[in-house]
Protein backbone atom coordinates (compact mmCIF):
# COMPACT_ATOMS: atom_id res chain seq x y z
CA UNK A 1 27.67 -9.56 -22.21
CA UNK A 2 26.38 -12.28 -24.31
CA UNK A 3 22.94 -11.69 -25.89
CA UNK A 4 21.31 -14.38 -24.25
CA UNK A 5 21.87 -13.33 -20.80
CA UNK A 6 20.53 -9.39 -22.08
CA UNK A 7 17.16 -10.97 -23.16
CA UNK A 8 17.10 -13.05 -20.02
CA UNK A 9 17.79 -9.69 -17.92
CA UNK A 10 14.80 -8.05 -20.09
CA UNK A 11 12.58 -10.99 -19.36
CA UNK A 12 13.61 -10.47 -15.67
CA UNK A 13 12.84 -7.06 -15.69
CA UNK A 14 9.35 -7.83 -17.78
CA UNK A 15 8.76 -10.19 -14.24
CA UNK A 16 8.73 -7.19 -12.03
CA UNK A 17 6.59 -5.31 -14.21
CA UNK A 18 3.76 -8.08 -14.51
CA UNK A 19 3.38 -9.35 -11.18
CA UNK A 20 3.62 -5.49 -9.50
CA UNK A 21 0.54 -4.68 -12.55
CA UNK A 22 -1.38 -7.58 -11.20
CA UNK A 23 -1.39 -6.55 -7.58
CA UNK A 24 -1.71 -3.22 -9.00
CA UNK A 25 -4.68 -3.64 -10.71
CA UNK A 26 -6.50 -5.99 -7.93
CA UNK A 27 -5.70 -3.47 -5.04
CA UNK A 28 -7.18 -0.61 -6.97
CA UNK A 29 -10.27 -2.04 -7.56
CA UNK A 30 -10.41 -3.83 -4.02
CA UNK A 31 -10.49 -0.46 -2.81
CA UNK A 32 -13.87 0.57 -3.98
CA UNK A 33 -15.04 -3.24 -3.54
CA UNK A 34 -17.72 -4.19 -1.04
CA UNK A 35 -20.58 -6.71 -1.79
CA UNK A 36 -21.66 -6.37 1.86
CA UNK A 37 -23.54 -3.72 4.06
CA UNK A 38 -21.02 -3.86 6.81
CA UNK A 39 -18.22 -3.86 4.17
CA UNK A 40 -16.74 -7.17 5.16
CA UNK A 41 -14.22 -8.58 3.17
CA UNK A 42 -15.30 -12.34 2.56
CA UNK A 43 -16.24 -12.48 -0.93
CA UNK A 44 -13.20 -9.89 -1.52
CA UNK A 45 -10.88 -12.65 -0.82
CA UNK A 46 -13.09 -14.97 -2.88
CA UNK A 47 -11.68 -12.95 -6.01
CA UNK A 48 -8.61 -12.81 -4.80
CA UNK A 49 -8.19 -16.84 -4.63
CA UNK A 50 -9.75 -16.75 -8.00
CA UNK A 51 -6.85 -14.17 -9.25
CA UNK A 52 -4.13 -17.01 -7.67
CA UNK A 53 -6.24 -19.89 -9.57
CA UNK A 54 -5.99 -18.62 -12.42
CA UNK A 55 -2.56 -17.20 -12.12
CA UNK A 56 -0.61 -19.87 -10.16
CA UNK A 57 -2.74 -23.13 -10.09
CA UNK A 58 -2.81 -23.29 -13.71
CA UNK A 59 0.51 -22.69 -14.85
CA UNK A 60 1.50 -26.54 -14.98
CA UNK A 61 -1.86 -26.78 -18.01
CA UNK A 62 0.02 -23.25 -19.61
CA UNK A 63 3.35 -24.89 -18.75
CA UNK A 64 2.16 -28.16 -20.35
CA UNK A 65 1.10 -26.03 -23.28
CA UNK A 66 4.33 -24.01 -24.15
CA UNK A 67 6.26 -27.20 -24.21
CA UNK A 68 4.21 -28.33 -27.21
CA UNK A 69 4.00 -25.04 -28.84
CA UNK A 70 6.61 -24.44 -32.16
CA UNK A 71 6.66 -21.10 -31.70
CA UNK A 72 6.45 -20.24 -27.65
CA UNK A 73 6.87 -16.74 -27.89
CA UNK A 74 2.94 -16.95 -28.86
CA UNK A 75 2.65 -17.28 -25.41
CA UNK A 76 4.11 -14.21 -24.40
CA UNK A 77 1.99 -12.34 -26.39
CA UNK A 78 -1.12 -13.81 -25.18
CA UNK A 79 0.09 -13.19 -21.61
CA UNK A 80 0.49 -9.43 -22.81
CA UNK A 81 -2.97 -9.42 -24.46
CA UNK A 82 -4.47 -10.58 -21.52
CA UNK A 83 -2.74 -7.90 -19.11
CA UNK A 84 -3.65 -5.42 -21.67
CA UNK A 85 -7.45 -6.23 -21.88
CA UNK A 86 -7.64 -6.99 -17.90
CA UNK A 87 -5.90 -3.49 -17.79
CA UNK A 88 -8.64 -2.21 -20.03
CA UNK A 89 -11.50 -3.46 -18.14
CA UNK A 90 -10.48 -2.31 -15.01
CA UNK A 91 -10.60 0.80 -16.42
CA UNK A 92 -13.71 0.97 -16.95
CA UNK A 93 -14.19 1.12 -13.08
CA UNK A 94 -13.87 4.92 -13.22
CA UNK A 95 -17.35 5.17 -14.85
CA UNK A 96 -19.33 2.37 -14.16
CA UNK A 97 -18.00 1.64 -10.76
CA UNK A 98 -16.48 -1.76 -9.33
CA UNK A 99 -19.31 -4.85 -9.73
CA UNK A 100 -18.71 -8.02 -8.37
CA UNK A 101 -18.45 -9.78 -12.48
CA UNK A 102 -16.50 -6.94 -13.36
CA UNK A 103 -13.88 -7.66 -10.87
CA UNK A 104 -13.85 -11.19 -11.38
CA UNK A 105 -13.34 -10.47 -15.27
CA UNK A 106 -10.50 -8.71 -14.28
CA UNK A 107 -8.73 -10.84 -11.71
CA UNK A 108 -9.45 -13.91 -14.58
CA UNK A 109 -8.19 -12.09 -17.18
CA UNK A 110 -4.63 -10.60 -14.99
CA UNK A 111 -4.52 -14.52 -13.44
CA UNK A 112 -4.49 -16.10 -17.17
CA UNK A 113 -2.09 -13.32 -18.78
CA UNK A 114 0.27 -13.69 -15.66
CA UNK A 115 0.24 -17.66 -16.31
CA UNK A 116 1.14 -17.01 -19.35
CA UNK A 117 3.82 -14.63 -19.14
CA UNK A 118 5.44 -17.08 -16.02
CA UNK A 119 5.75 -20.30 -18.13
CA UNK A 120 7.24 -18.45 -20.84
CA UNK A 121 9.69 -16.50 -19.00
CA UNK A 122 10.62 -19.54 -17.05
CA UNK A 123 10.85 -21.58 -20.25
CA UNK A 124 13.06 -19.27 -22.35
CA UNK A 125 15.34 -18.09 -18.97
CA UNK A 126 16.24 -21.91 -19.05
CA UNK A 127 16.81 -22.13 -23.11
CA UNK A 128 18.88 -19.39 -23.21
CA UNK A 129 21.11 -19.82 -20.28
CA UNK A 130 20.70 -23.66 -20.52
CA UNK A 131 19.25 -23.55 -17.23
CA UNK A 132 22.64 -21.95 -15.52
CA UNK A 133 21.38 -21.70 -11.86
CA UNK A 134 22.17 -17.89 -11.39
CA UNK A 135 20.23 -17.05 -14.72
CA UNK A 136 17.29 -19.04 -13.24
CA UNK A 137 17.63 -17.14 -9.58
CA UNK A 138 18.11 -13.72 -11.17
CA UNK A 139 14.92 -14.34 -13.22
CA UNK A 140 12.55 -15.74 -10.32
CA UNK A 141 13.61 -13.44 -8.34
CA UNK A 142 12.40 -9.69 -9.58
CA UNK A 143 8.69 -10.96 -9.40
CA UNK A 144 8.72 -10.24 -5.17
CA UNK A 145 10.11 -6.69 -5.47
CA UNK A 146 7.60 -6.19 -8.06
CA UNK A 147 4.52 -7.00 -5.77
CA UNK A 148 5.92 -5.12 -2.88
CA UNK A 149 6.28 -1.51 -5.94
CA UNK A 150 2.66 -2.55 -7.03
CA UNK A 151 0.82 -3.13 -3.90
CA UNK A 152 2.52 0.32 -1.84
CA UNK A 153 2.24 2.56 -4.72
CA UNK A 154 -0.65 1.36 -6.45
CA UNK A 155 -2.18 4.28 -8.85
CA UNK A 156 -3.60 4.43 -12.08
CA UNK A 157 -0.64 6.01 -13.49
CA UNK A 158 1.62 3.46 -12.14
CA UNK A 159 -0.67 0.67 -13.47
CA UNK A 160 -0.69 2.16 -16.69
CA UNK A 161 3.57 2.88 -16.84
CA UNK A 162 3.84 -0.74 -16.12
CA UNK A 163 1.85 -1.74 -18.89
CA UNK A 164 3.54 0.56 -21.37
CA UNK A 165 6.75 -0.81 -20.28
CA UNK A 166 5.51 -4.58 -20.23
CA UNK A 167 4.69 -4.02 -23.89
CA UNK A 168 7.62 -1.95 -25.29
CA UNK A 169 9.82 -4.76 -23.36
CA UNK A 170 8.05 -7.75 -25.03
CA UNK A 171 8.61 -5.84 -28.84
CA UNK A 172 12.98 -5.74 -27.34
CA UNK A 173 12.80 -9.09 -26.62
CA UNK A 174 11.27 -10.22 -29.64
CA UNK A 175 13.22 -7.58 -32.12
CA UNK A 176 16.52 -8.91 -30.46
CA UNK A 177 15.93 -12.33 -30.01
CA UNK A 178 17.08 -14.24 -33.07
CA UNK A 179 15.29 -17.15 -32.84
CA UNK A 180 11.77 -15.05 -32.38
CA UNK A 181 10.46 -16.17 -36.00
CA UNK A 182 11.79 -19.57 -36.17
CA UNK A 183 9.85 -22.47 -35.58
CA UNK A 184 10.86 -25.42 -33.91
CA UNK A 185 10.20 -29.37 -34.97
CA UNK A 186 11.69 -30.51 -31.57
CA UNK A 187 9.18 -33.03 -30.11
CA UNK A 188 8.72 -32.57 -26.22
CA UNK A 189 9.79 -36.31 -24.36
CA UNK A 190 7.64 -37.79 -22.77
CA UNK A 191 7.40 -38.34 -19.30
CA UNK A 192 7.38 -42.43 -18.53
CA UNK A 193 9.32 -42.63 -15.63
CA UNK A 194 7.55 -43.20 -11.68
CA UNK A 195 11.17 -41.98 -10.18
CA UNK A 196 10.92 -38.69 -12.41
CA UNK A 197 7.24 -38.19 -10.86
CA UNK A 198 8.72 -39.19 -7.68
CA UNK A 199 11.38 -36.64 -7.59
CA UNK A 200 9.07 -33.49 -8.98
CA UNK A 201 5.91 -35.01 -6.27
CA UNK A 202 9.46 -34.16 -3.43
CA UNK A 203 10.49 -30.84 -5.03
CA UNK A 204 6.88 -29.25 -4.57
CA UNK A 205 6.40 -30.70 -1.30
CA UNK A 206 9.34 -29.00 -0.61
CA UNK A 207 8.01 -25.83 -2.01
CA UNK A 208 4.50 -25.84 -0.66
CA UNK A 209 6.44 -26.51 2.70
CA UNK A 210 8.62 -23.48 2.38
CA UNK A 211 5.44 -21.28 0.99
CA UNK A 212 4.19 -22.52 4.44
CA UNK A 213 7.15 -21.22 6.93
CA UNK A 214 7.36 -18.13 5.02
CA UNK A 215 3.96 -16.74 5.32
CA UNK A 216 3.66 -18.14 8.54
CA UNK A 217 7.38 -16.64 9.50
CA UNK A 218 6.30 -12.81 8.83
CA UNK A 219 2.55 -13.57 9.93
CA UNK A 220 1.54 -11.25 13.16
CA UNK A 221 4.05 -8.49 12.45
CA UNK A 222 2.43 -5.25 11.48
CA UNK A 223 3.52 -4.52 7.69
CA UNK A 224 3.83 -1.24 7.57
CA UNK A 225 4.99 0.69 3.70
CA UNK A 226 8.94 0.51 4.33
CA UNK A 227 8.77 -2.91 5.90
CA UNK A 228 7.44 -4.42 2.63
CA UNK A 229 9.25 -2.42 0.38
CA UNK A 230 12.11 -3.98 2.42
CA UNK A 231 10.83 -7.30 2.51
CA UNK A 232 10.14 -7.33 -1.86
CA UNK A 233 13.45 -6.21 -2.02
CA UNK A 234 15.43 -8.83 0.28
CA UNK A 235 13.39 -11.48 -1.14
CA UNK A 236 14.14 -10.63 -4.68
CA UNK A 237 17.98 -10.08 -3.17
CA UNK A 238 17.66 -13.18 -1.54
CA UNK A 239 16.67 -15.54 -4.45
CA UNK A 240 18.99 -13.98 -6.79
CA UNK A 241 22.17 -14.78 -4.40
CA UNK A 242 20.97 -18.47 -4.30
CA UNK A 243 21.64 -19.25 -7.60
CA UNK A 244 25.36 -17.64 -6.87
CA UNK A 245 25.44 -19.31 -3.84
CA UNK A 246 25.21 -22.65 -4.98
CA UNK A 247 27.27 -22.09 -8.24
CA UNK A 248 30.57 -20.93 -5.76
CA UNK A 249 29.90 -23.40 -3.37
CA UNK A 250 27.97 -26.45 -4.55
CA UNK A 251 24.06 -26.75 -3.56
CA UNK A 252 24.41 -29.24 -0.59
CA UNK A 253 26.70 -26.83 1.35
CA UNK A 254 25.10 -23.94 0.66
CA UNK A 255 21.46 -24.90 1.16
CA UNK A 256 22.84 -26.70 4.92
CA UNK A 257 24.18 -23.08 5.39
CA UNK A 258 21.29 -21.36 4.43
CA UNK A 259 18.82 -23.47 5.78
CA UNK A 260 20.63 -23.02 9.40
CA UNK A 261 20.13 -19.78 8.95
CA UNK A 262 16.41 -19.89 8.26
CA UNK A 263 15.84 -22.21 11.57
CA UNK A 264 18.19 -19.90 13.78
CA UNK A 265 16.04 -16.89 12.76
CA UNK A 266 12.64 -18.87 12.97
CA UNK A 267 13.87 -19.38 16.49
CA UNK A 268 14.57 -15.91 17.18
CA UNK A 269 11.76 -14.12 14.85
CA UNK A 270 10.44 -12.15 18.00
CA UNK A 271 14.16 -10.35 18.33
CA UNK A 272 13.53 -7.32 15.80
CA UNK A 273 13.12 -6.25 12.02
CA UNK A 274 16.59 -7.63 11.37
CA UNK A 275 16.46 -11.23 12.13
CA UNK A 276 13.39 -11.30 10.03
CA UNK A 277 14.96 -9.97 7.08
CA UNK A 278 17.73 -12.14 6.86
CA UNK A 279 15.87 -15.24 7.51
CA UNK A 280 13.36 -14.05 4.36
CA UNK A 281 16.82 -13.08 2.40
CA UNK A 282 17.82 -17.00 3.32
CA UNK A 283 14.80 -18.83 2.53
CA UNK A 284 14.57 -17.42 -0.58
CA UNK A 285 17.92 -18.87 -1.71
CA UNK A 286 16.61 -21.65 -1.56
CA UNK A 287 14.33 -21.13 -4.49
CA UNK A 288 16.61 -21.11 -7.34
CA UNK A 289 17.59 -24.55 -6.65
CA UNK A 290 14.37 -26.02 -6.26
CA UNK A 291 13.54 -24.60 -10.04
CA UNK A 292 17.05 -25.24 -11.36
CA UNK A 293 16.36 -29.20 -9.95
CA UNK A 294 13.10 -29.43 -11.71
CA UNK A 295 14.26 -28.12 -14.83
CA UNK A 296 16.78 -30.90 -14.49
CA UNK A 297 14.11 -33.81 -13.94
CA UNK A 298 12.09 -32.40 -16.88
CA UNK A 299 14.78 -31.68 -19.50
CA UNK A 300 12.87 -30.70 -22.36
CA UNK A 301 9.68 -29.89 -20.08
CA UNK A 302 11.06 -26.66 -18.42
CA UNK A 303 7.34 -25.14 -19.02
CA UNK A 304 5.52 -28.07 -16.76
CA UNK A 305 8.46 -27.68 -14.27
CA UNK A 306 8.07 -24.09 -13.83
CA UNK A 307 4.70 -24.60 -13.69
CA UNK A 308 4.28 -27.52 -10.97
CA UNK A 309 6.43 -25.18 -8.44
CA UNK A 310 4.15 -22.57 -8.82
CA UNK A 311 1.22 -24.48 -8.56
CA UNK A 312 2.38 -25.72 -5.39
CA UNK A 313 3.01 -22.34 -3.43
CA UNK A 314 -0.78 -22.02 -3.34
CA UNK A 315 -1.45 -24.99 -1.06
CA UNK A 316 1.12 -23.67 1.58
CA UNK A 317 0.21 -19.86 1.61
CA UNK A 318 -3.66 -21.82 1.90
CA UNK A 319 -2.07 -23.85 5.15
CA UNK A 320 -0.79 -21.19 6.91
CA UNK A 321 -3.53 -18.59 6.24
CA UNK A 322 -5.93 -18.38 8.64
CA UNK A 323 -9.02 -19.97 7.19
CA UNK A 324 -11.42 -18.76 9.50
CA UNK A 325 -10.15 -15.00 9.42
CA UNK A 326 -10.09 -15.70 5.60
CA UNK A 327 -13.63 -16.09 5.03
C-alpha cells in the first residue's frame, strides 16, 4: 500500500477519534447540566449550538486559513491542543462541578480544535490522494461511527483513550509523513470567477438540503443504543461506498441509482428498521461526491471547500429541528 493512502487511513481513523471525543466530552458534562429549577433543557441546547458554531460554522475562516498556511500541519496540532485543553477543563468538572462558563469554555474550546482538525484532514486527504474520490469518502466517512461510539458509551475513560490515541496518531502521521517539515512557497489562487461561486453557492444548497431529509428522515423514531450504533455505522458504511460507487460506475449513474433509493425509502420510512437503514446507507453516498466536486471547483482551496460543506449542514439540521421543542 502506498504511503500516502496509510497516512490518509491514519487521518481517517484520527476522524473517528475526534468527533466521538467531542460528543464525548459534551454528553458527560450535559449530564450534570441544569441552569433551571425544573431542569429544562433550553439553555443546554444553547451550548450545544455554540459547540456546532464553533465546530462547523467556522470551518470555511479555518479552511480559509490552512490554505494560506506554509506549513498546514500547524493546524493539526492546534486542533490537538485545543481537544487536549477542552479535555482538561472538563475535567475539572469532577471537583468543582459543571457551571454554565465552564461548559461553554469547553464546548468553545472542543468546537475550535474539531475545526481545526476537519480542514486539515480534509486538506491533506485531498493532497495526498489528489483528491481520488474513494480516499475522500473513506476519510469523511469514519466521523459518523465515531459520534454514534462517543455518544452510547460516553465515560471518562473512554474520553480519555480517545485522546491518548488522537495524540499518539497525530506524532504517526507526522513521523511518517515526509513532507511534515517542509515548507511550502505555493501561493493559494485566487478565487475571481462568479461561475466558480455559482457552482460551490449549488453544492451546499445541495448539502444543507440533504442535512435537511436526513434528520428529518430518522426524526420520530425512538433511538434506542443498538439503533444508533447501527445507524453511525451504516452511515460511515454508506459514505465510504460512494466514493467506490462513483469511481466503478461514473457519478451521474450512480447518484440517479442512489438517489432512487433514498426517495423509495423516504416513501416507505414507516415499513421497519430496515428500510431506514438503507436509505441512511444511500444518502450518505452521496457525500463523497459533493466534497470530491468542491475540491474540484477550488483546486488549490481544498481547505475553504471542505469547509463551506460543513458550514452548510448546520442550516439544514437548524430547518428540520423543531425550533419550538428546541428552545
Amino acid at each position: 500500500m502506498k504511503k500516502e493512502y496509510q497516512l490518509v487511513g491514519i487521518a481517517s481513523v484520527m476522524h473517528l477519534l475526534v468527533d466521538g471525543l467531542c460528543i464525548c466530552c459534551m454528553y458527560l458534562l450535559s449530564e450534570g447540566f441544569s441552569l433551571m429549577p425544573e431542569g429544562d433543557g433550553l439553555r443546554l441546547a444553547t451550548v450545544f449550538l455554540i459547540y456546532n458554531s464553533f465546530a462547523f460554522v467556522s470551518q470555511p475562516l479555518t479552511g480559509a486559513w490552512i490554505d494560506r498556511m506554509r506549513q498546514p500541519h500547524w493546524m493539526l496540532l492546534a486542533g490537538v491542543m485545543l481537544m487536549t485543553l477542552g479535555v482538561a477543563m472538563a475535567s475539572l468538572s469532577m471537583t468543582t462541578g459543571v457551571s454554565p462558563a465552564l461548559f461553554i469554555a469547553v464546548a468553545m474550546l472542543l468546537g475550535m480544535g474539531n475545526s481545526c482538525f476537519h480542514v486539515w484532514g480534509g486538506k491533506q486527504t485531498v493532497i495526498k490522494a489528489g483528491n481520488d474520490i474513494r480516499a475522500v469518502g473513506v476519510f469523511v466517512s469514519t466521523g459518523a461511527f465515531g459520534l454514534a461510539i462517543g455518544g452510547v458509551f460516553c465515560e471518562w475513560i473512554l474520553l480519555y483513550a480517545f485522546l491518548l490515541l488522537i495524540c499518539v496518531l497525530a506524532g504517526v502521521y507526522l513521523r511518517f509523513d515526509d513532507n511534515s517539515l517542509r515548507v511550502s512557497s505555493a501561493s493559494t489562487p485566487a478565487i475571481s470567477s462568479f461561475m466558480t461561486w455559482v457552482a460551490m453557492g449549488t453544492l451546499m444548497a445541495v448539502v444543507m438540503f440533504r442535512s435537511f431529509v436526513a434528520q428529518d428522515f430518522s426524526s420520530g423514531i425512538e433511538k434506542e443504543m443498538g439503533l444508533i450504533l447501527a445507524l453511525g455505522f451504516t452511515a460511515m458504511l454508506g459514505k465510504m461506498a460512494g466514493g467506490w460507487l462513483a469511481k466503478a460506475f461514473g457519478i451521474v449513474p450512480s447518484m440517479v441509482g442512489v438517489l432512487t433509493v433514498v426517495l423509495v425509502c423516504m416513501l416507505l420510512k414507516e415499513s421497519g428498521t430496515g428500510v431506514l437503514l438503507i436509505g441512511v446507507f444511500a444518502m450518505n453516498c452521496t457525500m463523497a461526491v459533493t466534497l470530491w466536486l468542491a475540491n474540484e471547483v477550488l483546486k488549490g482551496r481544498e481547505g475553504l471547500a471542505f469547509g463551506l460543506l460543513a458550514a452548510a449542514l448546520i442550516p439544514g439540521w437548524l430547518l428540520a429541528a423543531n425550533l419550538y421543542e428546541l428552545w
